[in-house]
N, C-alpha and C. Protein backbone atom coordinates (compact mmCIF):
# COMPACT_ATOMS: atom_id res chain seq x y z
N UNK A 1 1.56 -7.21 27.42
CA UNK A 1 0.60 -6.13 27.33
C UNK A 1 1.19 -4.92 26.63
N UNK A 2 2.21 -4.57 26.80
CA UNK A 2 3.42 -3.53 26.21
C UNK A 2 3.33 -3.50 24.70
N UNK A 3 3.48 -4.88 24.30
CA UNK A 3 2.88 -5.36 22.49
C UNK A 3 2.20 -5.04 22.24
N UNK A 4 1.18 -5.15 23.01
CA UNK A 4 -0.21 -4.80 22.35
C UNK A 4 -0.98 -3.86 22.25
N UNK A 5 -0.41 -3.01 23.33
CA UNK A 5 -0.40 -1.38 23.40
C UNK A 5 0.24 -0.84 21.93
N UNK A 6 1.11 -1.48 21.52
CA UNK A 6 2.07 -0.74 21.05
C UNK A 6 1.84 -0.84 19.22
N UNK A 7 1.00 -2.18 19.64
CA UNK A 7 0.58 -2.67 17.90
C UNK A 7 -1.05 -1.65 17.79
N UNK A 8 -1.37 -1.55 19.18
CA UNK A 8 -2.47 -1.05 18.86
C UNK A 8 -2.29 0.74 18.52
N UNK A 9 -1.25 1.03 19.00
CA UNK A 9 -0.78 2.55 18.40
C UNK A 9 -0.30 2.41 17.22
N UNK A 10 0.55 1.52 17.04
CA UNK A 10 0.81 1.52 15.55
C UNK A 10 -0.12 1.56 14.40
N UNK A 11 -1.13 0.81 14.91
CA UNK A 11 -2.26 0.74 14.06
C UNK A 11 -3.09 1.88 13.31
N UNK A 12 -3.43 2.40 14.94
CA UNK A 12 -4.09 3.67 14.83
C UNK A 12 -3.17 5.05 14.18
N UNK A 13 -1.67 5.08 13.74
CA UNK A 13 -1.01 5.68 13.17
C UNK A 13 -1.23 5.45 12.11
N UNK A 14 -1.48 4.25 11.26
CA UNK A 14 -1.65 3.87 10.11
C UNK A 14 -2.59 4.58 9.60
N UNK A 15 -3.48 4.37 10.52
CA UNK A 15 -5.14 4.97 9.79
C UNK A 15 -4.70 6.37 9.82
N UNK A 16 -4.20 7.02 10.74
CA UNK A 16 -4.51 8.85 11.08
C UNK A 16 -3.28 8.86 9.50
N UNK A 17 -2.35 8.30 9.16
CA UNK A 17 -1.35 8.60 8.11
C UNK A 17 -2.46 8.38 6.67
N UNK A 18 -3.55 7.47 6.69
CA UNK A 18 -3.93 7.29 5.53
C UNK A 18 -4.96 8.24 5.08
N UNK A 19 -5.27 9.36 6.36
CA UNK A 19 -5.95 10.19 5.90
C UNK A 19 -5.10 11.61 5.65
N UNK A 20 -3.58 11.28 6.17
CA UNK A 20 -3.44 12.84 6.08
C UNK A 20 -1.83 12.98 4.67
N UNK A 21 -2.00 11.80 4.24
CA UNK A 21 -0.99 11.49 3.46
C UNK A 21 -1.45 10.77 2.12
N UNK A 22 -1.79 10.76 1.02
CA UNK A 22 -2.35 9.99 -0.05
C UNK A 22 -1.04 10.18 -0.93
N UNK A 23 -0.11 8.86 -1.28
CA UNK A 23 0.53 8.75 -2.18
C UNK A 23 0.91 8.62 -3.32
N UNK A 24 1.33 9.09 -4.56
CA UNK A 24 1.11 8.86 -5.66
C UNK A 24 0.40 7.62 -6.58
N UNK A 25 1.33 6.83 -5.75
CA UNK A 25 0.82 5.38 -6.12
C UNK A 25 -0.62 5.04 -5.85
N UNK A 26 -1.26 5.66 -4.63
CA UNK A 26 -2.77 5.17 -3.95
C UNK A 26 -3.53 5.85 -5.39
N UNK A 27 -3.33 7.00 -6.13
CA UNK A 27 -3.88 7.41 -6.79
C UNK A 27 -4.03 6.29 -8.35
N UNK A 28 -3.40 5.18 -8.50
CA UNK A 28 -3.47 4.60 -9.58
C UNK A 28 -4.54 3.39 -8.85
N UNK A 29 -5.31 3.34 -9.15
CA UNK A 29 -6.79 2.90 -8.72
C UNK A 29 -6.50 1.10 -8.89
N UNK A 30 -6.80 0.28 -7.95
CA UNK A 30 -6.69 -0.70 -7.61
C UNK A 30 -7.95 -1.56 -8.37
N UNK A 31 -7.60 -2.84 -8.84
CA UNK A 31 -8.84 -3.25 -9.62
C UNK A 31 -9.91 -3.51 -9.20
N UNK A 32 -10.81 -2.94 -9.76
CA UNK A 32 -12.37 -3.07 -8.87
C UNK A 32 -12.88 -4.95 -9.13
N UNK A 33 -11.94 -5.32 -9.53
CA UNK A 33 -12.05 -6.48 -9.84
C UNK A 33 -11.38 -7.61 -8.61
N UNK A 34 -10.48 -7.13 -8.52
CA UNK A 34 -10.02 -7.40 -6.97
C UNK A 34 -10.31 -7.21 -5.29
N UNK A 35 -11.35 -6.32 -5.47
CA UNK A 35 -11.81 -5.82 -4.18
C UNK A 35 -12.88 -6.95 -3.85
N UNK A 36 -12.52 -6.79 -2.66
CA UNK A 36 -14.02 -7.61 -1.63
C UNK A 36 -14.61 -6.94 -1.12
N UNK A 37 -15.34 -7.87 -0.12
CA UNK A 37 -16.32 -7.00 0.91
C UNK A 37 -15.73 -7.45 2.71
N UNK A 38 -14.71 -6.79 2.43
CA UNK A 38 -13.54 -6.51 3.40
C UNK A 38 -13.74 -5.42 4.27
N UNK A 39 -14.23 -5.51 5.44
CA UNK A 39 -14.18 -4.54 6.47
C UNK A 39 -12.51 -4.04 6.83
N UNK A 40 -12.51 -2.79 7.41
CA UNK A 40 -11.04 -2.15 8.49
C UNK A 40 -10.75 -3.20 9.38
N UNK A 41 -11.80 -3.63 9.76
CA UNK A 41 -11.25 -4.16 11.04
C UNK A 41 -10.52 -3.59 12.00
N UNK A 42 -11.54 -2.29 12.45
CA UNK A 42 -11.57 -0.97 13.31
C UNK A 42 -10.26 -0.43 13.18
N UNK A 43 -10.34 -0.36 12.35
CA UNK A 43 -9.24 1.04 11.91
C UNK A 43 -9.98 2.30 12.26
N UNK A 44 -11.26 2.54 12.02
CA UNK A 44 -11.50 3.80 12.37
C UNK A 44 -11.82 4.25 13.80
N UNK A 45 -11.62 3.29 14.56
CA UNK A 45 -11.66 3.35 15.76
C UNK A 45 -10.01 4.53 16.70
N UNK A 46 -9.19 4.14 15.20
CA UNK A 46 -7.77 4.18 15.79
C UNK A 46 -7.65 5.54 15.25
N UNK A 47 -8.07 6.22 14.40
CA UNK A 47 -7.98 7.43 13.38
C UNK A 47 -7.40 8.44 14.01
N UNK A 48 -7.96 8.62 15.20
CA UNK A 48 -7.86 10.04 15.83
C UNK A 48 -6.49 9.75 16.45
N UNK A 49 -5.51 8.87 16.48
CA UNK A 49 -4.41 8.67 17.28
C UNK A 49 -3.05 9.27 16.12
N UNK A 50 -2.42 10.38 16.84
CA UNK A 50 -1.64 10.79 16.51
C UNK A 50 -0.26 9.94 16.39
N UNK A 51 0.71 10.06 15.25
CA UNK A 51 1.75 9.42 15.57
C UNK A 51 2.88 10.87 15.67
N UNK A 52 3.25 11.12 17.17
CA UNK A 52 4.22 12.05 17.36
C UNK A 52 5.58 11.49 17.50
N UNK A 53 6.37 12.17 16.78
CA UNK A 53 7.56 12.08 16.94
C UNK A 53 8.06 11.68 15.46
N UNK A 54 7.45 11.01 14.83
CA UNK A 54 7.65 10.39 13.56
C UNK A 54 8.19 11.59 12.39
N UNK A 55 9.26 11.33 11.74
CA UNK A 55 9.57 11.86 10.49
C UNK A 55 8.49 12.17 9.33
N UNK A 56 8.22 12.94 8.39
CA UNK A 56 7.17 12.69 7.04
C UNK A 56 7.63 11.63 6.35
N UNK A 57 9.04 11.34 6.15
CA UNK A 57 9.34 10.05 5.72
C UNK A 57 8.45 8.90 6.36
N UNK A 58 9.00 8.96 7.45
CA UNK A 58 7.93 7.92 7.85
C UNK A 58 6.68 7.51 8.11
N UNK A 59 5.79 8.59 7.71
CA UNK A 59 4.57 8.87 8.15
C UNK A 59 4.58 8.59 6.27
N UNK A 60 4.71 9.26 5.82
CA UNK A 60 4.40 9.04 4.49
C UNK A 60 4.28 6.98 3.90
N UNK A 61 5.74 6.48 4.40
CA UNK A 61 5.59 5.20 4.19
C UNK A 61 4.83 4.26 4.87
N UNK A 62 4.37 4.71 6.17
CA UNK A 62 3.24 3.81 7.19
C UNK A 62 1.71 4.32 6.15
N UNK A 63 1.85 5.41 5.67
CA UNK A 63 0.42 5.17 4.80
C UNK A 63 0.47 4.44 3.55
N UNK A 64 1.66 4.30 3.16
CA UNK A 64 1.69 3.10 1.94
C UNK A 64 1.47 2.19 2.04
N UNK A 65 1.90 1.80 3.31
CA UNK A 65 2.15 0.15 3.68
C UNK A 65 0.58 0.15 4.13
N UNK A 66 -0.24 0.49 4.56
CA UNK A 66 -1.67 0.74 5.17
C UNK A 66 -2.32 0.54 4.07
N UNK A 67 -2.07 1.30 2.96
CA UNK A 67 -2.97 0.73 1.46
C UNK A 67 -2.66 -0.11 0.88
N UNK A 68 -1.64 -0.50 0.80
CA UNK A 68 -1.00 -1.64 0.41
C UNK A 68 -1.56 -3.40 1.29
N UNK A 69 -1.55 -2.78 2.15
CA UNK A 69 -1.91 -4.29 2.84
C UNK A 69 -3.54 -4.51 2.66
N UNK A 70 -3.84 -3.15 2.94
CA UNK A 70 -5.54 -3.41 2.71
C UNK A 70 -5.82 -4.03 1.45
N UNK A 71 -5.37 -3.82 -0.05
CA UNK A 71 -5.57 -3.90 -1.10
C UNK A 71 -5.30 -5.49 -1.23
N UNK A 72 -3.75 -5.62 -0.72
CA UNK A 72 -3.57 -7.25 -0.76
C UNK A 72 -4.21 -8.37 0.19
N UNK A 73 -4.88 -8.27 1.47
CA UNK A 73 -5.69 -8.98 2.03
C UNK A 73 -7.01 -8.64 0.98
N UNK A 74 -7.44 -8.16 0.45
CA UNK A 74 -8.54 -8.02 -0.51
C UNK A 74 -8.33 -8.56 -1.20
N UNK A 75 -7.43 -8.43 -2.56
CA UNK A 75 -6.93 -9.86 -3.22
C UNK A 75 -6.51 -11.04 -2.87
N UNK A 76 -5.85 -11.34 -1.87
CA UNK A 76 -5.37 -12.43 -1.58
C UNK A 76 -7.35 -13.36 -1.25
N UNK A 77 -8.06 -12.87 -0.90
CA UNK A 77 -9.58 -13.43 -0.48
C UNK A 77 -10.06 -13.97 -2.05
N UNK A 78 -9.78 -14.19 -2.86
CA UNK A 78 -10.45 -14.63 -4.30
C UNK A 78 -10.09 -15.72 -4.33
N UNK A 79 -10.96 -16.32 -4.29
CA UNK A 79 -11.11 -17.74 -4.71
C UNK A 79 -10.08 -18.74 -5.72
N UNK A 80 -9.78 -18.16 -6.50
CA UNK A 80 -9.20 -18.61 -7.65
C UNK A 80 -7.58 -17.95 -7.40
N UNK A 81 -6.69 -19.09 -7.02
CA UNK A 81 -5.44 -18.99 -7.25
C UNK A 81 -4.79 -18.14 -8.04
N UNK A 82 -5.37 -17.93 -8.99
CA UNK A 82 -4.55 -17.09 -10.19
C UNK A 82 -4.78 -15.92 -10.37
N UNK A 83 -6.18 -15.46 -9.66
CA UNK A 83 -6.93 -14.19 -9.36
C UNK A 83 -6.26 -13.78 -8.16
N UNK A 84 -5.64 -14.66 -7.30
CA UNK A 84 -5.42 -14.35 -5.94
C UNK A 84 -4.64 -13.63 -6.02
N UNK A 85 -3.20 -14.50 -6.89
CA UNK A 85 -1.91 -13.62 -6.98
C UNK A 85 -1.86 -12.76 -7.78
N UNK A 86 -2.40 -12.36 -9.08
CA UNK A 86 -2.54 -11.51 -9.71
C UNK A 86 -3.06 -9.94 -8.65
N UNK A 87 -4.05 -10.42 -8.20
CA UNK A 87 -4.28 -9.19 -7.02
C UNK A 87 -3.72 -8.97 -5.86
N UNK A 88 -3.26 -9.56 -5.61
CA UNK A 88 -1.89 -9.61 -4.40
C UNK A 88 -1.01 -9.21 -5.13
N UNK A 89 0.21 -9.36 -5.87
CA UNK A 89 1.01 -8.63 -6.61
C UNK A 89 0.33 -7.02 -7.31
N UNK A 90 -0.64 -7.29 -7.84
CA UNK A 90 -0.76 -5.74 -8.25
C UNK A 90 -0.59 -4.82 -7.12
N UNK A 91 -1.21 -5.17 -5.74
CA UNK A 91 -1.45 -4.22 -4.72
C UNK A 91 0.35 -4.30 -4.12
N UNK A 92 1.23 -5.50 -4.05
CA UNK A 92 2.35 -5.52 -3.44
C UNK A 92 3.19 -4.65 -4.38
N UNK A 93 2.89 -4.56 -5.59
CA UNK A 93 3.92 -3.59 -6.64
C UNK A 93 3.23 -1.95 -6.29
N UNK A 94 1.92 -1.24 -6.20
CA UNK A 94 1.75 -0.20 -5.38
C UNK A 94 2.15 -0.21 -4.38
N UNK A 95 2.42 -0.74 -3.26
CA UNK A 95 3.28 -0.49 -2.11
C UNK A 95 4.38 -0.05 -2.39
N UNK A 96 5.10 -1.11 -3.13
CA UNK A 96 6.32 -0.87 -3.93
C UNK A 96 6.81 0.76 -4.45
N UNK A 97 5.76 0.98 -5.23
CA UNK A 97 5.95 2.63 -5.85
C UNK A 97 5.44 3.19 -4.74
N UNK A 98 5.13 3.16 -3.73
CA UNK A 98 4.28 4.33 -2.84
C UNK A 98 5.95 4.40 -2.25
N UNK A 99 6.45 3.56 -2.01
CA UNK A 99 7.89 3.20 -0.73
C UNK A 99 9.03 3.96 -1.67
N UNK A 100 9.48 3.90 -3.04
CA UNK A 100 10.18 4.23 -4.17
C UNK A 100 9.50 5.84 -4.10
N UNK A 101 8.38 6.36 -3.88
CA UNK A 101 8.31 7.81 -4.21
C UNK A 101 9.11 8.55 -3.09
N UNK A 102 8.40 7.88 -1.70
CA UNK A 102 9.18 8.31 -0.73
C UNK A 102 10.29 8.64 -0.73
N UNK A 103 11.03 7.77 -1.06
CA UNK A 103 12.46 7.98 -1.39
C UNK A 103 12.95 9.46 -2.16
N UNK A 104 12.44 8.69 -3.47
CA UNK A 104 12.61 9.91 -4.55
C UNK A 104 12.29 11.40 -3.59
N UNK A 105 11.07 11.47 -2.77
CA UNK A 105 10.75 13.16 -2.33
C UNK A 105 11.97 13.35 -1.35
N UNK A 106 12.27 12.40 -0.36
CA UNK A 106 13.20 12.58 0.76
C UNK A 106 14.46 11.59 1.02
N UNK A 107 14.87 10.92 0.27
CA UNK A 107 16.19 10.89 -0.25
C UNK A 107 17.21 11.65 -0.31
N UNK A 108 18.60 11.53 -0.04
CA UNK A 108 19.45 11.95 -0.14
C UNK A 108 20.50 11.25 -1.42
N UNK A 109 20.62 9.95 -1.10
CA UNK A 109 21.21 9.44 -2.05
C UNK A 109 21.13 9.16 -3.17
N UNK A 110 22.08 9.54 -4.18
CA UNK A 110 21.64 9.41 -5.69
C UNK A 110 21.78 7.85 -5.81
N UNK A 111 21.88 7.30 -5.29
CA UNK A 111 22.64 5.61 -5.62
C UNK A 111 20.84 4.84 -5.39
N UNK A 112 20.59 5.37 -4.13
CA UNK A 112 18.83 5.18 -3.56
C UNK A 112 17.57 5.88 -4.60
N UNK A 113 17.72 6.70 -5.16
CA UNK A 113 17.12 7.58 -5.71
C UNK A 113 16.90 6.91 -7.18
N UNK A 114 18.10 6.46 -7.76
CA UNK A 114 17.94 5.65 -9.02
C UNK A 114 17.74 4.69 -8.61
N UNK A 115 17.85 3.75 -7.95
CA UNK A 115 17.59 2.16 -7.36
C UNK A 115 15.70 2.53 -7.06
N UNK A 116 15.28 3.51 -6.58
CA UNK A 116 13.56 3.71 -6.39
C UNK A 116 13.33 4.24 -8.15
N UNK A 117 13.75 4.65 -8.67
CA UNK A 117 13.10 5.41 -10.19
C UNK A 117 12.87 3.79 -10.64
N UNK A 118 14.08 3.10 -10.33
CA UNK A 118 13.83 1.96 -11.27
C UNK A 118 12.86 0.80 -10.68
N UNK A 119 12.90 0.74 -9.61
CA UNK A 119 11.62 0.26 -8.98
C UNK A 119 10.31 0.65 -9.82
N UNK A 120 9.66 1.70 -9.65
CA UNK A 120 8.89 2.28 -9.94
C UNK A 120 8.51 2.06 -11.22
N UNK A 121 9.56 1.96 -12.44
CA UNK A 121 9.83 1.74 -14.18
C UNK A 121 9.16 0.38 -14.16
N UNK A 122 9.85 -0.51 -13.14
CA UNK A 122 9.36 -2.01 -13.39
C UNK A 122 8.08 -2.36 -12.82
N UNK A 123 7.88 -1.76 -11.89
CA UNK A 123 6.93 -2.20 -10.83
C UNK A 123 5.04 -1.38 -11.93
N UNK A 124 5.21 -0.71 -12.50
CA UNK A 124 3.96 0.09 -13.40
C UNK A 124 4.09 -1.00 -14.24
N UNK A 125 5.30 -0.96 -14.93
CA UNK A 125 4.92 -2.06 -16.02
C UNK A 125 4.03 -3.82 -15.41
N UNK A 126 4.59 -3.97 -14.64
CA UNK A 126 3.97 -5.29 -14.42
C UNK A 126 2.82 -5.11 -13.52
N UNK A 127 2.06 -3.83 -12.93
CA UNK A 127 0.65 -3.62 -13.01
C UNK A 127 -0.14 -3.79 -14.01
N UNK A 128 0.32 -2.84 -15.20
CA UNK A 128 -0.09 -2.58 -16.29
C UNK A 128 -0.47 -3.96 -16.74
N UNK A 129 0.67 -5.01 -16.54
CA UNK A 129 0.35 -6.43 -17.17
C UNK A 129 -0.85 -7.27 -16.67
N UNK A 130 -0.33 -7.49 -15.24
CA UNK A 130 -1.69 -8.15 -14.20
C UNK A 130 -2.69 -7.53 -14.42
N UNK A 131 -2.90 -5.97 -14.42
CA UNK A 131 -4.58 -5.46 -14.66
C UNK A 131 -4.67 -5.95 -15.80
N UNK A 132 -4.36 -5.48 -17.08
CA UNK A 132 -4.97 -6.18 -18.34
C UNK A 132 -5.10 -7.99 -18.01
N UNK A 133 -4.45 -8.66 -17.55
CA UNK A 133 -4.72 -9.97 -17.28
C UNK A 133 -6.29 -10.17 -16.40
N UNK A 134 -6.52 -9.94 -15.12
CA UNK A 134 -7.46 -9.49 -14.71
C UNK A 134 -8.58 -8.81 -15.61
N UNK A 135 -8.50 -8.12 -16.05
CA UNK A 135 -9.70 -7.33 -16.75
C UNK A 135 -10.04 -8.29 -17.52
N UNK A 136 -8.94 -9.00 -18.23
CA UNK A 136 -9.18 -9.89 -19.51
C UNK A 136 -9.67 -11.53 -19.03
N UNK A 137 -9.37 -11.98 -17.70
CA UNK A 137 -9.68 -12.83 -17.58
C UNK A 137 -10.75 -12.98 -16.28
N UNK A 138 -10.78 -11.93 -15.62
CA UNK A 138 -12.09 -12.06 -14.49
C UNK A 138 -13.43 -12.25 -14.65
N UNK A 139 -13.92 -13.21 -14.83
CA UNK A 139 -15.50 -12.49 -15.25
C UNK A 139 -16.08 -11.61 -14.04
């Protein structure tokens, strides 16, 4: 019961982080080509639950991972294998840069700091690729 209390706070942190935190990455728009008709699956039930105690680091990366997963259970639902992963990877490489900005804002280490820039270098480019693939091949 302790679990499930505990997944169910977690949860509801997710949501209250995805409204009070929007990451660079959430701002590069996910393919409308990839989206379903995918409910929360009462996330907004959980909204109003505070996560106290938590760092902005960490509050910042529980809202990445929150758009990130939403985006990839949305892709991963397409029918077509090749649509699947194409939209599952686009949304797992925004996670990617949402987790790499973090860093970059609250980072200390220069060793971490270039290891996320370069994340970020690779991870756009091979959006850039899958969306034009997608665009070009979705009807």
């Amino acid at each position: 019961m302790k679990t499930i209390k505990k997944t169910i706070a977690l949860a509801g942190g997710l949501a209250f982080c995805a409204v009070a935190y929007q990451p660079a990455a959430a701002q590069t728009a996910y393919p409308e080509k990839c989206k379903s008709d995918m409910s929360s699956g009462g996330d907004m039930a959980m909204q109003g639950h505070a996560m106290s105690g938590m760092e902005e680091h960490q509050k910042e990366s529980m809202s990445g991972m929150k758009a990130m997963n939403m985006n990839m259970m949305q892709g991963m639902m397409k029918k077509d294998a090749d649509v699947s992963f194409a939209c599952g990877m686009i949304a797992h490489h925004m996670g990617a840069i949402s987790m790499a900005e973090v860093e970059l804002k609250h980072g200390d280490s220069d060793e971490m700091k270039a290891m996320a820039q370069n994340v970020i270098d690779a991870q756009k480019k091979e959006i850039e690729e899958l969306t034009a693939w997608v665009e070009k091949e979705v009807k």
